[in-house]
N, C-alpha and C. Protein backbone atom coordinates (compact mmCIF):
# COMPACT_ATOMS: atom_id res chain seq x y z
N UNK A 1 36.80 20.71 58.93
CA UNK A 1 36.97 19.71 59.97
C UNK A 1 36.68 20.38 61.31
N UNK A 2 35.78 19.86 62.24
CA UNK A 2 35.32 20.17 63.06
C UNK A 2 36.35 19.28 64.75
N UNK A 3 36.86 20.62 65.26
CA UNK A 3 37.44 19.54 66.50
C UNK A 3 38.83 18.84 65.99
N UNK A 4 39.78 18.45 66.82
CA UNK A 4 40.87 17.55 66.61
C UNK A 4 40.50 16.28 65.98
N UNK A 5 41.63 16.57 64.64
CA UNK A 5 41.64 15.20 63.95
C UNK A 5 42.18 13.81 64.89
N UNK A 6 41.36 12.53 64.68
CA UNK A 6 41.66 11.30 65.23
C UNK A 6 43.46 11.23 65.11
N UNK A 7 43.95 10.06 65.21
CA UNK A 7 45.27 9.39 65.21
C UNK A 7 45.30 9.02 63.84
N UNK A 8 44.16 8.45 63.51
CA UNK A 8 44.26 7.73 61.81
C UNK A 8 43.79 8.97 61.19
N UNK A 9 43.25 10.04 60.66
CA UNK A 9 43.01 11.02 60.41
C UNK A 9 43.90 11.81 60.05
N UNK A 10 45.01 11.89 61.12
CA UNK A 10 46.25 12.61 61.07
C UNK A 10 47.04 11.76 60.20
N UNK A 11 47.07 10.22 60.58
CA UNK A 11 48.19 9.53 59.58
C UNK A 11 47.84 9.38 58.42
N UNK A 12 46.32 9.44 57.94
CA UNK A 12 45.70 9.36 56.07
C UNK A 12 46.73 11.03 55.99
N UNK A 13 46.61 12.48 56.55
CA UNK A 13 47.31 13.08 56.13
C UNK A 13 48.37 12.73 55.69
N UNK A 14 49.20 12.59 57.08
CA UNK A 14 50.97 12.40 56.59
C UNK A 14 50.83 11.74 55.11
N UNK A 15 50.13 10.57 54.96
CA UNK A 15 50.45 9.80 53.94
C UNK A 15 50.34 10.55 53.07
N UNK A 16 48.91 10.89 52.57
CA UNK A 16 48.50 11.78 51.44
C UNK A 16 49.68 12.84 51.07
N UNK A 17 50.07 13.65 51.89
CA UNK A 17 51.06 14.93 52.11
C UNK A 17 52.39 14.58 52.49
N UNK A 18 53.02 13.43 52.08
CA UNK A 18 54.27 13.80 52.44
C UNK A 18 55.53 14.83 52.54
N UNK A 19 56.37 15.12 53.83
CA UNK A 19 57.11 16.14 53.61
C UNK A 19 57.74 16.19 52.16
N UNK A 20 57.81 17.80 51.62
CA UNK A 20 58.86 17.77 50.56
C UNK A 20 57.70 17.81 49.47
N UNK A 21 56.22 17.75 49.74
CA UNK A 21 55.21 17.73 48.66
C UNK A 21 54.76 19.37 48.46
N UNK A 22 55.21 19.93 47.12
CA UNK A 22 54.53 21.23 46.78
C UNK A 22 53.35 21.04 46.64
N UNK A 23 52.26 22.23 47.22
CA UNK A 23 51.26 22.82 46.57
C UNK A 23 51.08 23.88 46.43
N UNK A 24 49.76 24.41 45.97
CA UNK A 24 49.43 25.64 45.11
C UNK A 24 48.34 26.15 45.84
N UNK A 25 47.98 27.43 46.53
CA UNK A 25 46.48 27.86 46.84
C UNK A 25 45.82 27.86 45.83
N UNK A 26 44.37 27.40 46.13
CA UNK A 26 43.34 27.58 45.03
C UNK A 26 42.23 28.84 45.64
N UNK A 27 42.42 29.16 46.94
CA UNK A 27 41.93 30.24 47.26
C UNK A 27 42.83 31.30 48.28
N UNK A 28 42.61 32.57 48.29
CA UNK A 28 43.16 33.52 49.55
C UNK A 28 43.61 32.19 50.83
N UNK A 29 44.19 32.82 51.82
CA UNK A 29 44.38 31.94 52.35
C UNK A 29 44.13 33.51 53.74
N UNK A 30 43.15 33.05 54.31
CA UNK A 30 43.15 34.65 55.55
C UNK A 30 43.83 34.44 56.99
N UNK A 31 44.79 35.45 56.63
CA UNK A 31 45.07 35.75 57.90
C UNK A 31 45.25 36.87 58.26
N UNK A 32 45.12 37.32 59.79
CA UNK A 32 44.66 39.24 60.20
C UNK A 32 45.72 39.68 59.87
N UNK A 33 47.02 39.50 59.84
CA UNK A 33 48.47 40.17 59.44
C UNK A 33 48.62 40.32 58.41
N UNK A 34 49.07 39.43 57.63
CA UNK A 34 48.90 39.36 56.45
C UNK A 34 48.56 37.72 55.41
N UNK A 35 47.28 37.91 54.69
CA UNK A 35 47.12 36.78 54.39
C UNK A 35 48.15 36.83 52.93
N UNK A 36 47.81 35.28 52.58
CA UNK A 36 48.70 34.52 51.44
C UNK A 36 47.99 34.42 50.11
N UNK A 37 48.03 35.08 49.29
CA UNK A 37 46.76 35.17 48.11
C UNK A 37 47.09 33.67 47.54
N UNK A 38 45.71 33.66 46.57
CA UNK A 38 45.10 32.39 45.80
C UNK A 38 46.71 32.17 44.58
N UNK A 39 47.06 30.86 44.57
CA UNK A 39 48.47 30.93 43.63
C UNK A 39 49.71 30.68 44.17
N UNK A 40 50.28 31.12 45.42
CA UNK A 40 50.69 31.03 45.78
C UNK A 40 51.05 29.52 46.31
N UNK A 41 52.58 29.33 45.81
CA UNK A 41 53.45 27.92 45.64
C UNK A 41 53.95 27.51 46.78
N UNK A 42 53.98 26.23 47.51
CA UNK A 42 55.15 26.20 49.26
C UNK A 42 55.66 24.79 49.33
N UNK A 43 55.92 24.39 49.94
CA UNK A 43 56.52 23.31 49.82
C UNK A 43 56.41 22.64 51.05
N UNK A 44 56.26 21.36 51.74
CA UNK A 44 55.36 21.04 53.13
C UNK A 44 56.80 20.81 53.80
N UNK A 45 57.05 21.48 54.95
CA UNK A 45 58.08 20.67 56.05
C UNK A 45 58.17 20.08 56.96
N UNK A 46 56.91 20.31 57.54
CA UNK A 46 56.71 19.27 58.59
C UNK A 46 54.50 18.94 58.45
N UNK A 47 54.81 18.20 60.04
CA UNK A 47 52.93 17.85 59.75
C UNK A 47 52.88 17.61 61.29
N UNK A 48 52.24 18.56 61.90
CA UNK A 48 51.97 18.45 63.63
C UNK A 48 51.07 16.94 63.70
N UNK A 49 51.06 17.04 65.11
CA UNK A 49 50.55 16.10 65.50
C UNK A 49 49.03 16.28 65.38
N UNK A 50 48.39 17.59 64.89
CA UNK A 50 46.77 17.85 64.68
C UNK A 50 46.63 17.79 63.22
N UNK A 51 47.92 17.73 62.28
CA UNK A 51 47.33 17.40 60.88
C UNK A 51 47.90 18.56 60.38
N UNK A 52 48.25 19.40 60.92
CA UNK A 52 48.80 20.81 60.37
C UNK A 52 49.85 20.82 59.28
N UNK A 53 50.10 20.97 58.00
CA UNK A 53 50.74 21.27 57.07
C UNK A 53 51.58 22.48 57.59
N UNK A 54 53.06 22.49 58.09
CA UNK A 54 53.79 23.85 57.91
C UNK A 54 54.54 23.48 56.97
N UNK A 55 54.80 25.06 56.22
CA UNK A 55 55.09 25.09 54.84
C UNK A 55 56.13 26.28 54.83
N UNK A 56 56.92 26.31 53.64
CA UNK A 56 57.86 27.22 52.98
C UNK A 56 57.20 27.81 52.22
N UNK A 57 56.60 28.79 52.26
CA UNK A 57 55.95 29.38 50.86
C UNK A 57 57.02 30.02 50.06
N UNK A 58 56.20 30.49 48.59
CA UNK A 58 57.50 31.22 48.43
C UNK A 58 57.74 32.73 48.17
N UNK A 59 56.78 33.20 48.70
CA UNK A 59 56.94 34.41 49.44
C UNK A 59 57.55 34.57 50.41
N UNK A 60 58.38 33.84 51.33
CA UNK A 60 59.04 33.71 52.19
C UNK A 60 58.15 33.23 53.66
N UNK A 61 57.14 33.34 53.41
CA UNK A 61 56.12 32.84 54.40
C UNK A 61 56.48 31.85 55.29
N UNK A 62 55.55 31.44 56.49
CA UNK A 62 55.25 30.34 57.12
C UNK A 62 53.75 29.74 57.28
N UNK A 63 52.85 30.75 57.20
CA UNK A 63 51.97 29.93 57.39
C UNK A 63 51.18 28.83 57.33
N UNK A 64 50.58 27.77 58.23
CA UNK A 64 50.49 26.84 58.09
C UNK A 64 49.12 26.02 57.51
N UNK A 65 48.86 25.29 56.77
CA UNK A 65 47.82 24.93 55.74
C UNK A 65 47.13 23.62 56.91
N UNK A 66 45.35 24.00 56.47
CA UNK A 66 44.90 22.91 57.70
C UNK A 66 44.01 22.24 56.23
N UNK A 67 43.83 20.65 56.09
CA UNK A 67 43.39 20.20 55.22
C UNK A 67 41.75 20.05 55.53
N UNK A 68 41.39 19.96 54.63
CA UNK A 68 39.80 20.28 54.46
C UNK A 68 38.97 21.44 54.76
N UNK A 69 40.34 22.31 55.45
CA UNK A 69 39.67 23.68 55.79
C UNK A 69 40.49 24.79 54.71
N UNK A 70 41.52 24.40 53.95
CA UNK A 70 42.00 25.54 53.41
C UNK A 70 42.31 24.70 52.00
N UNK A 71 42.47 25.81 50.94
CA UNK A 71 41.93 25.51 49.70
C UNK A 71 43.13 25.25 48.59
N UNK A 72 43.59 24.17 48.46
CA UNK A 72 44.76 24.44 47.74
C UNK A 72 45.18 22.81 46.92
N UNK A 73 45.62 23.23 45.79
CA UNK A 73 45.71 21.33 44.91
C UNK A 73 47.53 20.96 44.98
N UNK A 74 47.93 19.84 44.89
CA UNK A 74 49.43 19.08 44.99
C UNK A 74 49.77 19.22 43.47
N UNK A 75 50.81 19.82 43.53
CA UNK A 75 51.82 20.40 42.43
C UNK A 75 52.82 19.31 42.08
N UNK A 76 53.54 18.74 43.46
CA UNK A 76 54.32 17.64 43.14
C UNK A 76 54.48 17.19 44.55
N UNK A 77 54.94 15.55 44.80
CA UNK A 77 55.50 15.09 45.34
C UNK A 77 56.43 14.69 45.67
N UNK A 78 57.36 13.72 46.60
CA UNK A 78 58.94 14.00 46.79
C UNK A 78 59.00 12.82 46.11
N UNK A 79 58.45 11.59 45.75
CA UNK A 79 58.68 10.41 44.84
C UNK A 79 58.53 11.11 43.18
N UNK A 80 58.05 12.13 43.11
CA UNK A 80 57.36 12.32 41.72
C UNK A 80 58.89 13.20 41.01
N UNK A 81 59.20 13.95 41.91
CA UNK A 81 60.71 14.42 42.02
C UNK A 81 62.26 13.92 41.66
N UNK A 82 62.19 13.05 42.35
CA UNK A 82 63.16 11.45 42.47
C UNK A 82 63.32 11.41 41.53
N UNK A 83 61.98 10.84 40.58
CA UNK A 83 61.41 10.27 39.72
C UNK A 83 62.42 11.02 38.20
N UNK A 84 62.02 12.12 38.16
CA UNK A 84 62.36 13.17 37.28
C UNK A 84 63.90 13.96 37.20
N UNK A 85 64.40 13.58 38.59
CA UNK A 85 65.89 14.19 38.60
C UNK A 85 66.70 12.55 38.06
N UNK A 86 67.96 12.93 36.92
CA UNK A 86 69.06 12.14 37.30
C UNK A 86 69.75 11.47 38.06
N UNK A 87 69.82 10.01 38.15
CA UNK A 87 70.33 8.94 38.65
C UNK A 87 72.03 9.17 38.78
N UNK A 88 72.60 9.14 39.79
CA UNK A 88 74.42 8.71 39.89
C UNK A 88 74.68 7.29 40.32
N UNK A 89 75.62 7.08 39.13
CA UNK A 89 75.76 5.64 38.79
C UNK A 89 76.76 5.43 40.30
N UNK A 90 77.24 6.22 40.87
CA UNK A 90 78.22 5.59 42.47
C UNK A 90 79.61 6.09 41.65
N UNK A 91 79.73 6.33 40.39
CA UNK A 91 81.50 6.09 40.01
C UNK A 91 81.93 7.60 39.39
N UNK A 92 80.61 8.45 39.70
CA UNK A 92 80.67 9.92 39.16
C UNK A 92 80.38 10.61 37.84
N UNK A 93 79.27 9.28 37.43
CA UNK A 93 78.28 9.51 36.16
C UNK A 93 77.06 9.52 36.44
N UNK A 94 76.36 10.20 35.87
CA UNK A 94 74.87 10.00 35.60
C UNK A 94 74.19 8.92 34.55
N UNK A 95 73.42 8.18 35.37
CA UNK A 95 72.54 7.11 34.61
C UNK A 95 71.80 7.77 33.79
N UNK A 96 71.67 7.72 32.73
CA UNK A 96 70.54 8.72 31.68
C UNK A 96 69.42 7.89 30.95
């Protein structure tokens, strides 16, 4: 991506990437300090106002993932999550 992403540009992100969505590098990720090798798992916490993915890696990292410029596929989402954890019925059971 060339230049600052539009307003709608940024919001197809958010959508696509909601906070709380893991992914996975599919390539190095470079940076002069120290970069983040290919594999490496994070989890999204926020999304700037330019589209910027900052992340939890779990290397303890921060660095931040820019879409269409850095290389990496969605592991899970925060509905896909939900989805898969146990329900509480309100009375201190689990719906199963």
């Amino acid at each position: 991506m060339r230049g600052f992403p539009t307003r709608e540009q940024v919001d197809e992100i958010k959508e696509r990437y909601p906070i709380g969505t893991v992914i996975e590098l599919t390539a190095d990720m470079e940076d002069v300090y120290a970069p983040i090798p290919k594999g490496t798992q994070g989890e999204i916490s926020s999304i700037d106002d330019v589209g910027t993915l900052h992340m939890k890696w779990s290397n303890g990292r921060s660095l931040g993932v820019v879409a269409g410029e850095d290389s990496f596929k969605v592991i899970s989402k925060p509905e896909e999550q939900e989805m898969e954890s146990p329900k509480m019925d309100g009375i201190g059971g689990m719906n199963l």
